[in-house]
Protein backbone atom coordinates (compact mmCIF):
# COMPACT_ATOMS: atom_id res chain seq x y z
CA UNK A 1 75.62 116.53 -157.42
CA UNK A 2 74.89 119.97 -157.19
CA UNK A 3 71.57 121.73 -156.95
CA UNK A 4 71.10 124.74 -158.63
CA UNK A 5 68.52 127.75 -157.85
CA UNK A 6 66.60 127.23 -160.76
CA UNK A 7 65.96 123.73 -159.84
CA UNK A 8 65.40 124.97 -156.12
CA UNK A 9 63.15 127.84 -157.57
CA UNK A 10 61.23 124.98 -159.63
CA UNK A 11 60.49 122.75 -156.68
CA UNK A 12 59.43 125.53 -154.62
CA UNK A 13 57.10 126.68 -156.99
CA UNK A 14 55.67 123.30 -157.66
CA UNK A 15 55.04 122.14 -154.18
CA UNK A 16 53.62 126.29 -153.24
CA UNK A 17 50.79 125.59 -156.50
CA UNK A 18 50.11 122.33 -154.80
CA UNK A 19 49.60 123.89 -151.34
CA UNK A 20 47.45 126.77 -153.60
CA UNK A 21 45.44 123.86 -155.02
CA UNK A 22 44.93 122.09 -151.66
CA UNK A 23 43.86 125.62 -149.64
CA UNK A 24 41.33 126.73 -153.40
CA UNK A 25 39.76 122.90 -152.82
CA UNK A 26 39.41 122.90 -149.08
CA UNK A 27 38.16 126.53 -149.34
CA UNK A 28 35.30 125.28 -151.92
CA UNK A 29 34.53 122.52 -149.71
CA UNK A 30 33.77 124.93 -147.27
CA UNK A 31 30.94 126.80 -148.90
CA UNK A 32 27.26 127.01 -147.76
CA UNK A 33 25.57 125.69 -144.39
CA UNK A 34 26.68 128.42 -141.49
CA UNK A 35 30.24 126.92 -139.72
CA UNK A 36 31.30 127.30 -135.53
CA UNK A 37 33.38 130.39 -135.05
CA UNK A 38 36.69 127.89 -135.04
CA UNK A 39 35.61 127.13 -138.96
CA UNK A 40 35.57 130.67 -139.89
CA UNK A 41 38.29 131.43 -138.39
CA UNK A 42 40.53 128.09 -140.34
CA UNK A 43 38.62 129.72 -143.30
CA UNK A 44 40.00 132.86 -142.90
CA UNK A 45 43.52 131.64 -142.76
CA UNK A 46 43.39 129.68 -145.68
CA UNK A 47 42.14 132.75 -147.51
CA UNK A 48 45.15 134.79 -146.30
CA UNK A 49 47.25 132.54 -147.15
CA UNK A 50 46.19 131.67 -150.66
CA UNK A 51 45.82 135.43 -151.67
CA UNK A 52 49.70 135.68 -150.30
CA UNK A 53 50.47 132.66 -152.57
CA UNK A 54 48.78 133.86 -155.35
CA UNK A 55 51.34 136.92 -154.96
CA UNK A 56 54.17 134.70 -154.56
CA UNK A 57 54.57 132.14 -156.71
CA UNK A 58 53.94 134.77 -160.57
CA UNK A 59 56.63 136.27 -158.24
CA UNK A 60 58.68 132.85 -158.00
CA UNK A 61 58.38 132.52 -161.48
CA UNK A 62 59.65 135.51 -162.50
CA UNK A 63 62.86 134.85 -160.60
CA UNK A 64 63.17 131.64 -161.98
CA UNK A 65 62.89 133.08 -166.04
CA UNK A 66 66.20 135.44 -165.22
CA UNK A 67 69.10 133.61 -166.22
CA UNK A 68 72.30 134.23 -164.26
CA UNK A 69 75.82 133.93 -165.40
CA UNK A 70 75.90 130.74 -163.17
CA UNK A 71 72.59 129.17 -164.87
CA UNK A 72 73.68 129.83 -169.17
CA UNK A 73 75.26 126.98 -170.49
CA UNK A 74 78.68 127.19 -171.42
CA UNK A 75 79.49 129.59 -168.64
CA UNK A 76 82.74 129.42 -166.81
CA UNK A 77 81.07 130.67 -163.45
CA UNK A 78 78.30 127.21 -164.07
CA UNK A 79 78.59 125.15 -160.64
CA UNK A 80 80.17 121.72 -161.62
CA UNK A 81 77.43 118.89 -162.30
């Protein structure tokens, strides 16, 4: 069975909105009594990183809506299922 890069691109995006939803949640969680230095500083990683996945994944799903010759049915470059 062969895997192709839309179905790669699809699981990627999937699990990276999952890791998005986990980092928004544990971000809310986070809000309101003062936290130790260590706790601001987790905070301010999960920030970063959510802002860079809310760049990458409207990015991963662009790639994923542009068909290649490989990915239209009926093409004779498709990889074999």
């Amino acid at each position: 069975m062969t895997v192709t890069s839309r179905e790669i691109l699809e699981t990627a995006i999937a699990q990276l909105q999952t890791l998005a939803a986990f980092l928004d949640d544990q971000l809310g969680q986070g809000r309101g009594a003062p936290e130790p230095s260590f706790a601001n500083l987790e905070a301010r990683a999960c920030k970063e990183a959510l802002l860079a996945l809310r760049v990458l994944v409207p990015r991963l799903q662009a790639a994923r809506n542009v068909a290649t010759p490989r990915d239209l049915p009926g093409s004779k470059n498709r990889a074999p299922s």
